[in-house]
PDB file of N, CA and C in Angstrom:
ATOM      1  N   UNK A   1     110.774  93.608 101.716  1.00  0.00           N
ATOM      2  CA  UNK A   1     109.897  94.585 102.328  1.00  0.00           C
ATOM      3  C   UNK A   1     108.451  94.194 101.997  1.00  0.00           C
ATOM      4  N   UNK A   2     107.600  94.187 102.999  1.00  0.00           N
ATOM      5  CA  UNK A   2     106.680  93.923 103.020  1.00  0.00           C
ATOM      6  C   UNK A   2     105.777  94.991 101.703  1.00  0.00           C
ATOM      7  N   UNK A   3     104.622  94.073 101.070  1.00  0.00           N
ATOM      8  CA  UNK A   3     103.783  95.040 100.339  1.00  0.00           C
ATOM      9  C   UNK A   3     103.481  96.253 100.713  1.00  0.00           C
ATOM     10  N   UNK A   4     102.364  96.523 102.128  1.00  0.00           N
ATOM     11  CA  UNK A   4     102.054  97.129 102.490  1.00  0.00           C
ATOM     12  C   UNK A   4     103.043  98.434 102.871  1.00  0.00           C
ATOM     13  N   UNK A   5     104.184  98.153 102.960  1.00  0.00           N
ATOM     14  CA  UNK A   5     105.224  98.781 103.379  1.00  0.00           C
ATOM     15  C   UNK A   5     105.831  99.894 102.185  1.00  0.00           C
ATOM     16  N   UNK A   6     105.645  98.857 101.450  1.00  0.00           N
ATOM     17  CA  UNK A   6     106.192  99.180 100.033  1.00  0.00           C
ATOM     18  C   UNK A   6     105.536 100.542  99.076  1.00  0.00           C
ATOM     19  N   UNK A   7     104.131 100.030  99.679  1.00  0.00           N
ATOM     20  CA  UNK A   7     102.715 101.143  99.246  1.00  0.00           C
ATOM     21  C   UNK A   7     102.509 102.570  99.638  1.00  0.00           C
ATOM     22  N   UNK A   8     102.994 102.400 101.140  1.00  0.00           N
ATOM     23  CA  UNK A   8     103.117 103.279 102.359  1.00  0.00           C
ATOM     24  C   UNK A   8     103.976 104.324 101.249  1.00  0.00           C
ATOM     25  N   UNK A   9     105.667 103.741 101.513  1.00  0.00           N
ATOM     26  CA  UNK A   9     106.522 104.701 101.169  1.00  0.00           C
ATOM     27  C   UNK A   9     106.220 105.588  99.928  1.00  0.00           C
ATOM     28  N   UNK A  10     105.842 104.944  98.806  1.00  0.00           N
ATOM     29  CA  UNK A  10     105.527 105.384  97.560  1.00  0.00           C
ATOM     30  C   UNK A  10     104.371 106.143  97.176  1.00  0.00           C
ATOM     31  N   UNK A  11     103.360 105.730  98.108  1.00  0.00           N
ATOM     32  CA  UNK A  11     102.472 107.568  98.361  1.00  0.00           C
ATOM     33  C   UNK A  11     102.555 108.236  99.291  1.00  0.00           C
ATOM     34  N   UNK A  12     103.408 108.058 100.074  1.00  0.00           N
ATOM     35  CA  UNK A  12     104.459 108.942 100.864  1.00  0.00           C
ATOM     36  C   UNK A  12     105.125 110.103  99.992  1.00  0.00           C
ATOM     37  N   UNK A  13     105.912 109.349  98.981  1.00  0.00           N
ATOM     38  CA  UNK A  13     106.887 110.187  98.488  1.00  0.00           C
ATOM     39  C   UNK A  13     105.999 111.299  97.423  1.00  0.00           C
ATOM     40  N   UNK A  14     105.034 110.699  96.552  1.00  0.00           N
ATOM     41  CA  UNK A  14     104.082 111.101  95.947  1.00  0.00           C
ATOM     42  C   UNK A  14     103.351 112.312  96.943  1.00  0.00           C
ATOM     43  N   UNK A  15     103.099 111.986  97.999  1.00  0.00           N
ATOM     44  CA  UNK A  15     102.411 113.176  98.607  1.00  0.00           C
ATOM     45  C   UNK A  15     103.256 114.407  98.953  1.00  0.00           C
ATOM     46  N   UNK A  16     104.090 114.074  99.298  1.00  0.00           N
ATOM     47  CA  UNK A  16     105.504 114.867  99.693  1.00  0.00           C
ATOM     48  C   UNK A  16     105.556 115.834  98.356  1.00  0.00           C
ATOM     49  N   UNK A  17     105.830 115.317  97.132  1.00  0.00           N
ATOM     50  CA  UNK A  17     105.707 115.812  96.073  1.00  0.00           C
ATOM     51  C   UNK A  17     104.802 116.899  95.336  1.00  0.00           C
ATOM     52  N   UNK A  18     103.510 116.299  95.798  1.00  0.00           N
ATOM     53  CA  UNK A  18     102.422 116.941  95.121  1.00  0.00           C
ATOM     54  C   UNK A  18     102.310 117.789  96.399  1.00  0.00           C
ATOM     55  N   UNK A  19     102.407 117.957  97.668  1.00  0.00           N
ATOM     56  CA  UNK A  19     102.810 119.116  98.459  1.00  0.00           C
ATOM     57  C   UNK A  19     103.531 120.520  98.190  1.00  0.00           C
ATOM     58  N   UNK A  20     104.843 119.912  97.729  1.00  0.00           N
ATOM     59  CA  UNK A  20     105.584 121.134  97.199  1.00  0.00           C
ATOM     60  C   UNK A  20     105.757 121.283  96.145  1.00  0.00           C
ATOM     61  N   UNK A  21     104.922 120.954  95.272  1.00  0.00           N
ATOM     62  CA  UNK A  21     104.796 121.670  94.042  1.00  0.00           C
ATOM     63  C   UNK A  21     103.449 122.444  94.289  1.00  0.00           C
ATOM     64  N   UNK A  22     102.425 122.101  94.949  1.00  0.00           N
ATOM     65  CA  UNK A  22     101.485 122.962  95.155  1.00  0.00           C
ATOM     66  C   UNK A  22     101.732 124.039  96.258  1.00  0.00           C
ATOM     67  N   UNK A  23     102.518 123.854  97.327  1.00  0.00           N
ATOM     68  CA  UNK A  23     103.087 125.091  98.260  1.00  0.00           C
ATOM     69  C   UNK A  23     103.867 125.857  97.478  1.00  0.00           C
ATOM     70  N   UNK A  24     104.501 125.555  96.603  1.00  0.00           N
ATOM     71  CA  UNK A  24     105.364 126.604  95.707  1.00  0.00           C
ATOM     72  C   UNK A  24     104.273 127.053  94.217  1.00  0.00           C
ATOM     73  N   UNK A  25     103.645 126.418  93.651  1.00  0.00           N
ATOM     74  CA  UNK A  25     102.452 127.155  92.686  1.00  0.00           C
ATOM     75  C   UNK A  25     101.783 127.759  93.355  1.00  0.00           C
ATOM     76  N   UNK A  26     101.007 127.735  94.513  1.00  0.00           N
ATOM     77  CA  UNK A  26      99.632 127.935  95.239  1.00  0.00           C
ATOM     78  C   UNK A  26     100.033 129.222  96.069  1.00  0.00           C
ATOM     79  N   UNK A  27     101.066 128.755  96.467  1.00  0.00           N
ATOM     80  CA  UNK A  27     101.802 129.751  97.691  1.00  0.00           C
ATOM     81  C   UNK A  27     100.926 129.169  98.933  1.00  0.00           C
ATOM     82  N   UNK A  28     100.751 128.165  99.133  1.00  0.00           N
ATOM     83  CA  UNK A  28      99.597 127.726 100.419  1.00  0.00           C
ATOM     84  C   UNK A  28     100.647 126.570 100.840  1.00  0.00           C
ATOM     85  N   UNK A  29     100.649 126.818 101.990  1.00  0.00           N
ATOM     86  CA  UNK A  29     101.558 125.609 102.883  1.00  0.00           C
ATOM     87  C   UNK A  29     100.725 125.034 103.495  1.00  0.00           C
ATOM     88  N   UNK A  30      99.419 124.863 103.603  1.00  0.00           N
ATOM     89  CA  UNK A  30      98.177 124.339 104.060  1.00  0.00           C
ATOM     90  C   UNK A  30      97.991 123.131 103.340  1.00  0.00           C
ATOM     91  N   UNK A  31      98.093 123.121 102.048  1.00  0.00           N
ATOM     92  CA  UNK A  31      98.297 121.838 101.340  1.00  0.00           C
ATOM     93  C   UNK A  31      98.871 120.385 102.073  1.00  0.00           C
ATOM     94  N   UNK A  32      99.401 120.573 103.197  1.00  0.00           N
ATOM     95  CA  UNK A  32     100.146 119.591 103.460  1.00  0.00           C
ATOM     96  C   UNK A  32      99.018 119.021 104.651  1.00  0.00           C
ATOM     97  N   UNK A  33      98.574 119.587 104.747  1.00  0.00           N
ATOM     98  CA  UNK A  33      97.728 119.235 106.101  1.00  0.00           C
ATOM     99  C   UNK A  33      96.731 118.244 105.472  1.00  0.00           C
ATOM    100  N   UNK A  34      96.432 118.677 103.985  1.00  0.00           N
ATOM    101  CA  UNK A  34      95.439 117.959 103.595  1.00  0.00           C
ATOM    102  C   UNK A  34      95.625 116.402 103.125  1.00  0.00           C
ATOM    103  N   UNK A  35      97.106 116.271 102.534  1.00  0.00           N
ATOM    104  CA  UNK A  35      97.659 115.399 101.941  1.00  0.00           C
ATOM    105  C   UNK A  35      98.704 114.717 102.727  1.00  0.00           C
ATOM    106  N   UNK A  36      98.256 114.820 104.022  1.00  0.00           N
ATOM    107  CA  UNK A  36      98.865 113.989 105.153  1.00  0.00           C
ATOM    108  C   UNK A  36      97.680 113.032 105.700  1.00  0.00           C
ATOM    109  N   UNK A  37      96.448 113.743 105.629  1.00  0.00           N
ATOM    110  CA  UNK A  37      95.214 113.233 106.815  1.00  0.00           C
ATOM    111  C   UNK A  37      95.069 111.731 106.370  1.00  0.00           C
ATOM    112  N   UNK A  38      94.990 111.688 105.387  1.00  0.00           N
ATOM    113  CA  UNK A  38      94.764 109.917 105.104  1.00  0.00           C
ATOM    114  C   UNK A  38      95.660 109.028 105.196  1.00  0.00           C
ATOM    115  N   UNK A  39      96.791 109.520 105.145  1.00  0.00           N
ATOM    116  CA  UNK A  39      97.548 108.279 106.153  1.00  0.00           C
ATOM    117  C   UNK A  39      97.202 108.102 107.440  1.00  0.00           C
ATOM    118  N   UNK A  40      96.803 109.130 108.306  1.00  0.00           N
ATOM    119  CA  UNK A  40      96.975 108.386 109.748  1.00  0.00           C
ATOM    120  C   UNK A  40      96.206 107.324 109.970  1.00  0.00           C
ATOM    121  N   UNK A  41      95.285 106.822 109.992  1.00  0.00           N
ATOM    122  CA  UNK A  41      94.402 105.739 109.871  1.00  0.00           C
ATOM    123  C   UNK A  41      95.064 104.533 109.389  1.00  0.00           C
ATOM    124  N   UNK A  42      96.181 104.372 108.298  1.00  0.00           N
ATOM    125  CA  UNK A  42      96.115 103.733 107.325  1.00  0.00           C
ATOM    126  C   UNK A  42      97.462 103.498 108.119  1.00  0.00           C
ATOM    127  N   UNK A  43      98.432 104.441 108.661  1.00  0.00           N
ATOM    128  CA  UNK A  43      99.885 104.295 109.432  1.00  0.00           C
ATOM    129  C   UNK A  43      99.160 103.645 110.954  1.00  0.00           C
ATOM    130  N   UNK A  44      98.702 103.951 111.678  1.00  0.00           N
ATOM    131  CA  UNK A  44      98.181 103.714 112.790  1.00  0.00           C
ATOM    132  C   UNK A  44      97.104 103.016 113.419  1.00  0.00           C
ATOM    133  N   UNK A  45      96.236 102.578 112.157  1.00  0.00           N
ATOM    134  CA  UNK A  45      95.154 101.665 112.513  1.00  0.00           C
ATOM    135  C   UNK A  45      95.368 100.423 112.938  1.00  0.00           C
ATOM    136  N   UNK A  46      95.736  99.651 112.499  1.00  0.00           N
ATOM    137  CA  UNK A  46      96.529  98.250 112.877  1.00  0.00           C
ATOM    138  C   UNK A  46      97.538  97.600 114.279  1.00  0.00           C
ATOM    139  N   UNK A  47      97.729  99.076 114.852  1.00  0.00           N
ATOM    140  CA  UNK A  47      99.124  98.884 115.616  1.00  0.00           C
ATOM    141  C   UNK A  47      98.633  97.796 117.119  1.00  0.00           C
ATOM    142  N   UNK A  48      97.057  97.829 117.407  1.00  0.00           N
ATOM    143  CA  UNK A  48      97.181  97.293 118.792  1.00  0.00           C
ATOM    144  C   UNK A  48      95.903  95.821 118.174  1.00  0.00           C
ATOM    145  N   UNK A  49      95.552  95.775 117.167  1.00  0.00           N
ATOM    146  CA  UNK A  49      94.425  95.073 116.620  1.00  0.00           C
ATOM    147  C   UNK A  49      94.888  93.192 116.902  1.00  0.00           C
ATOM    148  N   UNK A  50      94.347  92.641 117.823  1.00  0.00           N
ATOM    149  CA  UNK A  50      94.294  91.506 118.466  1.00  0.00           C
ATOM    150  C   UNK A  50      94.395  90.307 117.133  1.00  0.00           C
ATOM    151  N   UNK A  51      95.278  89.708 117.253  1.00  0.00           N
ATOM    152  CA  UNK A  51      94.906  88.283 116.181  1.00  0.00           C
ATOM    153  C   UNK A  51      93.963  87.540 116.027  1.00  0.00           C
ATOM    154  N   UNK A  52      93.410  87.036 115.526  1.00  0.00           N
ATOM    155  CA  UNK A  52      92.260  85.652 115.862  1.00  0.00           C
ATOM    156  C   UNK A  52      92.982  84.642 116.072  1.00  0.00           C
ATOM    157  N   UNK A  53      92.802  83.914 117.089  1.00  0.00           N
ATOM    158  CA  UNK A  53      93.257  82.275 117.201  1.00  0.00           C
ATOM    159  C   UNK A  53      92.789  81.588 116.624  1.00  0.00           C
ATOM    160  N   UNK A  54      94.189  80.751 115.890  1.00  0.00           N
ATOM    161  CA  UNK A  54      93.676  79.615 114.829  1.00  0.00           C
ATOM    162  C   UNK A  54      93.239  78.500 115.434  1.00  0.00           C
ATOM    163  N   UNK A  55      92.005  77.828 114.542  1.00  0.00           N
ATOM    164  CA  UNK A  55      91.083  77.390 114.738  1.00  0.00           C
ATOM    165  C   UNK A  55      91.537  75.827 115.259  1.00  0.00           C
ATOM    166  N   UNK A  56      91.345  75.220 116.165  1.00  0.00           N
ATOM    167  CA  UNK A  56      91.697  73.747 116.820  1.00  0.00           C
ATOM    168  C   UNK A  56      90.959  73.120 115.858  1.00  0.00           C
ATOM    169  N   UNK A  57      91.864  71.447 115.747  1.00  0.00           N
ATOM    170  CA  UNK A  57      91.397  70.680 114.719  1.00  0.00           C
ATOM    171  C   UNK A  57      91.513  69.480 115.317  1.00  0.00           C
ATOM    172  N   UNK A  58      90.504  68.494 114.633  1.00  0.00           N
ATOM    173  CA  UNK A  58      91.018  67.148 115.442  1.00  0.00           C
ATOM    174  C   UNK A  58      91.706  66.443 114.871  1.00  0.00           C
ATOM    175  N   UNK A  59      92.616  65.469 115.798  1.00  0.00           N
ATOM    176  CA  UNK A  59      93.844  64.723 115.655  1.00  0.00           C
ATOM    177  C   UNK A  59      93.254  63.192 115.082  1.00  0.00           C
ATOM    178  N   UNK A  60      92.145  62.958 114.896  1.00  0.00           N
ATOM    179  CA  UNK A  60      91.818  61.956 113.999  1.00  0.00           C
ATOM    180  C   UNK A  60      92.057  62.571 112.231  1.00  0.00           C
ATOM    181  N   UNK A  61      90.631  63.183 112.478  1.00  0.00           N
ATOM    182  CA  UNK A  61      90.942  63.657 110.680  1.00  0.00           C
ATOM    183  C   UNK A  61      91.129  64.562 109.855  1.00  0.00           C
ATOM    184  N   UNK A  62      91.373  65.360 111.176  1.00  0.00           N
ATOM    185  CA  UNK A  62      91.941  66.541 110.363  1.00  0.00           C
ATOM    186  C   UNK A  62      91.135  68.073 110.317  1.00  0.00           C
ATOM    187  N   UNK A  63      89.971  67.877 110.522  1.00  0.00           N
ATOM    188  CA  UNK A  63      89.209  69.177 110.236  1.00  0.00           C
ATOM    189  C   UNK A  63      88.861  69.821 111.444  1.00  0.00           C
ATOM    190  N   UNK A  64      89.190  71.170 110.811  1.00  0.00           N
ATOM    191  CA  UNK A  64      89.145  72.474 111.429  1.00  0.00           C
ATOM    192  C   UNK A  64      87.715  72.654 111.726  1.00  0.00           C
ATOM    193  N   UNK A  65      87.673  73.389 113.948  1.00  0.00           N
ATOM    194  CA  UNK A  65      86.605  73.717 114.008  1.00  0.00           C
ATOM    195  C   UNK A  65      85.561  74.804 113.231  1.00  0.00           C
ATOM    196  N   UNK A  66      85.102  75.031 112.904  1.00  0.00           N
ATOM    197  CA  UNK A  66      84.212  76.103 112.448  1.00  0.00           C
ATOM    198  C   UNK A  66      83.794  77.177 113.899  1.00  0.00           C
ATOM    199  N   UNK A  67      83.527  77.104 114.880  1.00  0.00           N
ATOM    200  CA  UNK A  67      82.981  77.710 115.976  1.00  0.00           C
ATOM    201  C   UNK A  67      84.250  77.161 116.795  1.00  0.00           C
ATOM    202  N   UNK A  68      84.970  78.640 117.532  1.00  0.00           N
ATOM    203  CA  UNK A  68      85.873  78.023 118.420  1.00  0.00           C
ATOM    204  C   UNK A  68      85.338  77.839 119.497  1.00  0.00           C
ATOM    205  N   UNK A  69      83.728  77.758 119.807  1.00  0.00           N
ATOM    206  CA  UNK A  69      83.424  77.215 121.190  1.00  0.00           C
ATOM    207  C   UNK A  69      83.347  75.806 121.173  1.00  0.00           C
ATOM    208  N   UNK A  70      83.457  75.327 119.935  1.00  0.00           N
ATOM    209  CA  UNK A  70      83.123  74.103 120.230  1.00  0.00           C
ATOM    210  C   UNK A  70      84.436  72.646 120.372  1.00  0.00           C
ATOM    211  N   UNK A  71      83.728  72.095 121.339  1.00  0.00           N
ATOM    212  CA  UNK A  71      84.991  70.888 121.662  1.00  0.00           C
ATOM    213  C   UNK A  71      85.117  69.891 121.162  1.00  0.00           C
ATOM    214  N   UNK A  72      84.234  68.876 120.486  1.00  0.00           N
ATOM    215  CA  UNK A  72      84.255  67.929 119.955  1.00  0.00           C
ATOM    216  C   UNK A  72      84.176  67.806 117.928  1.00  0.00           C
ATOM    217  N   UNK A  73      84.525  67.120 117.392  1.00  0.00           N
ATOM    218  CA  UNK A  73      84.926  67.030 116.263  1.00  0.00           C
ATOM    219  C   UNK A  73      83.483  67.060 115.711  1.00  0.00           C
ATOM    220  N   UNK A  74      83.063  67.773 114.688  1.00  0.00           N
ATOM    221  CA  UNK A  74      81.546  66.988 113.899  1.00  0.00           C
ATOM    222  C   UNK A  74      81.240  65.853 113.344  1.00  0.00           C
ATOM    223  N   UNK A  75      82.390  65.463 112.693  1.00  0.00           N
ATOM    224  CA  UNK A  75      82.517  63.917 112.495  1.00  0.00           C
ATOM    225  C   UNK A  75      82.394  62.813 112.609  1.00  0.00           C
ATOM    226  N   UNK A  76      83.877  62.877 113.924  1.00  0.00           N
ATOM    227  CA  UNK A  76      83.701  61.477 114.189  1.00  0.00           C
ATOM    228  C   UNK A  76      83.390  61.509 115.719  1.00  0.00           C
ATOM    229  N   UNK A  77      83.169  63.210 116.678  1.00  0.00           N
ATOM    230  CA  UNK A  77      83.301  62.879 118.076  1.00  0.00           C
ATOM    231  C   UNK A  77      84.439  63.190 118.881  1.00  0.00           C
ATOM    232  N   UNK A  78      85.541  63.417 118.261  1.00  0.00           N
ATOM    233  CA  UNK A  78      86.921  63.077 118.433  1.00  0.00           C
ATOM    234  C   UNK A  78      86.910  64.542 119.375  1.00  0.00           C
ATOM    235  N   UNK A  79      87.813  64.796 120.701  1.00  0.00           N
ATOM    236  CA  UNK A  79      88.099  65.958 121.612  1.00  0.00           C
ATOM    237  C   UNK A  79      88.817  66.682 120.336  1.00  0.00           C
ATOM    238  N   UNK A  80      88.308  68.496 120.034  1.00  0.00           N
ATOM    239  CA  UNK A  80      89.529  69.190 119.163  1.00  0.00           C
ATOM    240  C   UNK A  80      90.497  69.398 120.298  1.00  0.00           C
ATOM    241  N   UNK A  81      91.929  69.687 119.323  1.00  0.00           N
ATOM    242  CA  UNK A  81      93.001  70.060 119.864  1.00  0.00           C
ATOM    243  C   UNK A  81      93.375  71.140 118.962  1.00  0.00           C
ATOM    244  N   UNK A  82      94.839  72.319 119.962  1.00  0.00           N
ATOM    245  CA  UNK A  82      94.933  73.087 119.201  1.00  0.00           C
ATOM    246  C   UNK A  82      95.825  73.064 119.130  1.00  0.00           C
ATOM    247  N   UNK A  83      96.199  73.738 117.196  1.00  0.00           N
ATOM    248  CA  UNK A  83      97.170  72.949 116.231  1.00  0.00           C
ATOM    249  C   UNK A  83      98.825  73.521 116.502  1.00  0.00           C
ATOM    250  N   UNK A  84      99.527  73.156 116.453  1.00  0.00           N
ATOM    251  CA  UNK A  84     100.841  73.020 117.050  1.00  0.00           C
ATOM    252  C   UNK A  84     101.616  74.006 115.580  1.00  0.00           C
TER     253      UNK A  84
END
Protein backbone atom coordinates (compact mmCIF):
# COMPACT_ATOMS: atom_id res chain seq x y z
CA UNK A 1 0.00 0.00 0.00
CA UNK A 2 1.07 3.00 -1.07
CA UNK A 3 2.47 5.72 1.66
CA UNK A 4 0.15 8.19 0.97
CA UNK A 5 -2.54 5.70 1.27
CA UNK A 6 -1.32 4.45 4.31
CA UNK A 7 -1.45 8.18 5.92
CA UNK A 8 -4.94 8.75 4.53
CA UNK A 9 -6.39 5.71 6.45
CA UNK A 10 -4.69 6.38 9.78
CA UNK A 11 -5.98 9.97 10.21
CA UNK A 12 -8.99 8.75 8.98
CA UNK A 13 -9.38 6.44 11.74
CA UNK A 14 -7.92 9.04 14.24
CA UNK A 15 -10.52 11.52 13.12
CA UNK A 16 -13.33 9.14 13.28
CA UNK A 17 -12.17 8.72 16.82
CA UNK A 18 -11.61 12.04 18.11
CA UNK A 19 -15.25 12.66 16.56
CA UNK A 20 -16.95 10.37 18.84
CA UNK A 21 -15.44 10.86 21.73
CA UNK A 22 -16.11 14.51 21.39
CA UNK A 23 -19.94 13.92 20.06
CA UNK A 24 -20.40 11.81 23.11
CA UNK A 25 -18.36 14.35 25.81
CA UNK A 26 -19.56 17.58 24.01
CA UNK A 27 -22.94 16.29 23.07
CA UNK A 28 -22.19 18.22 19.59
CA UNK A 29 -22.41 16.11 16.44
CA UNK A 30 -21.08 19.17 14.62
CA UNK A 31 -17.66 18.06 15.50
CA UNK A 32 -17.57 15.97 12.56
CA UNK A 33 -18.03 18.53 10.08
CA UNK A 34 -15.00 20.07 11.36
CA UNK A 35 -12.72 17.07 11.40
CA UNK A 36 -13.69 15.96 7.99
CA UNK A 37 -12.95 19.47 6.05
CA UNK A 38 -9.28 18.82 5.61
CA UNK A 39 -9.35 15.87 3.94
CA UNK A 40 -11.22 16.90 0.99
CA UNK A 41 -8.46 18.69 -0.69
CA UNK A 42 -5.98 16.21 0.38
CA UNK A 43 -8.65 13.01 -0.90
CA UNK A 44 -9.52 14.92 -4.08
CA UNK A 45 -6.89 17.25 -5.11
CA UNK A 46 -4.78 15.10 -7.26
CA UNK A 47 -7.51 13.13 -9.08
CA UNK A 48 -7.42 14.98 -12.68
CA UNK A 49 -3.70 16.76 -12.22
CA UNK A 50 -1.84 16.20 -15.74
CA UNK A 51 1.77 14.48 -15.60
CA UNK A 52 4.78 16.29 -16.91
CA UNK A 53 6.43 14.63 -19.86
CA UNK A 54 9.70 13.24 -19.35
CA UNK A 55 12.25 15.13 -20.61
CA UNK A 56 13.82 13.86 -24.34
CA UNK A 57 17.47 13.08 -24.31
CA UNK A 58 19.97 12.62 -26.89
CA UNK A 59 20.96 9.31 -28.30
CA UNK A 60 24.63 10.32 -28.54
CA UNK A 61 25.34 11.18 -24.88
CA UNK A 62 22.94 10.93 -22.97
CA UNK A 63 21.71 14.21 -21.51
CA UNK A 64 18.48 15.28 -20.67
CA UNK A 65 16.83 18.37 -22.22
CA UNK A 66 16.48 21.08 -19.70
CA UNK A 67 13.65 23.12 -21.78
CA UNK A 68 11.25 20.75 -23.52
CA UNK A 69 11.08 23.24 -26.37
CA UNK A 70 14.15 22.60 -27.31
CA UNK A 71 15.38 20.16 -30.22
CA UNK A 72 18.85 19.87 -30.47
CA UNK A 73 21.37 18.53 -27.88
CA UNK A 74 23.65 21.45 -26.07
CA UNK A 75 26.56 19.54 -26.57
CA UNK A 76 27.23 17.99 -29.29
CA UNK A 77 24.13 19.23 -31.76
CA UNK A 78 22.74 15.87 -31.80
CA UNK A 79 18.41 15.89 -32.79
CA UNK A 80 16.77 15.05 -28.90
CA UNK A 81 14.71 12.04 -28.86
CA UNK A 82 12.12 10.90 -26.55
CA UNK A 83 13.20 8.34 -24.07
CA UNK A 84 11.65 4.95 -24.57
Amino acid sequence: MPRRWLWFWVLLAASLAITAVGTFAFRNPFLALFLFLPFGPWMFGRRGAPEAPAPRVCPRCGTPARNPDDEFCPRDGERLVSPR
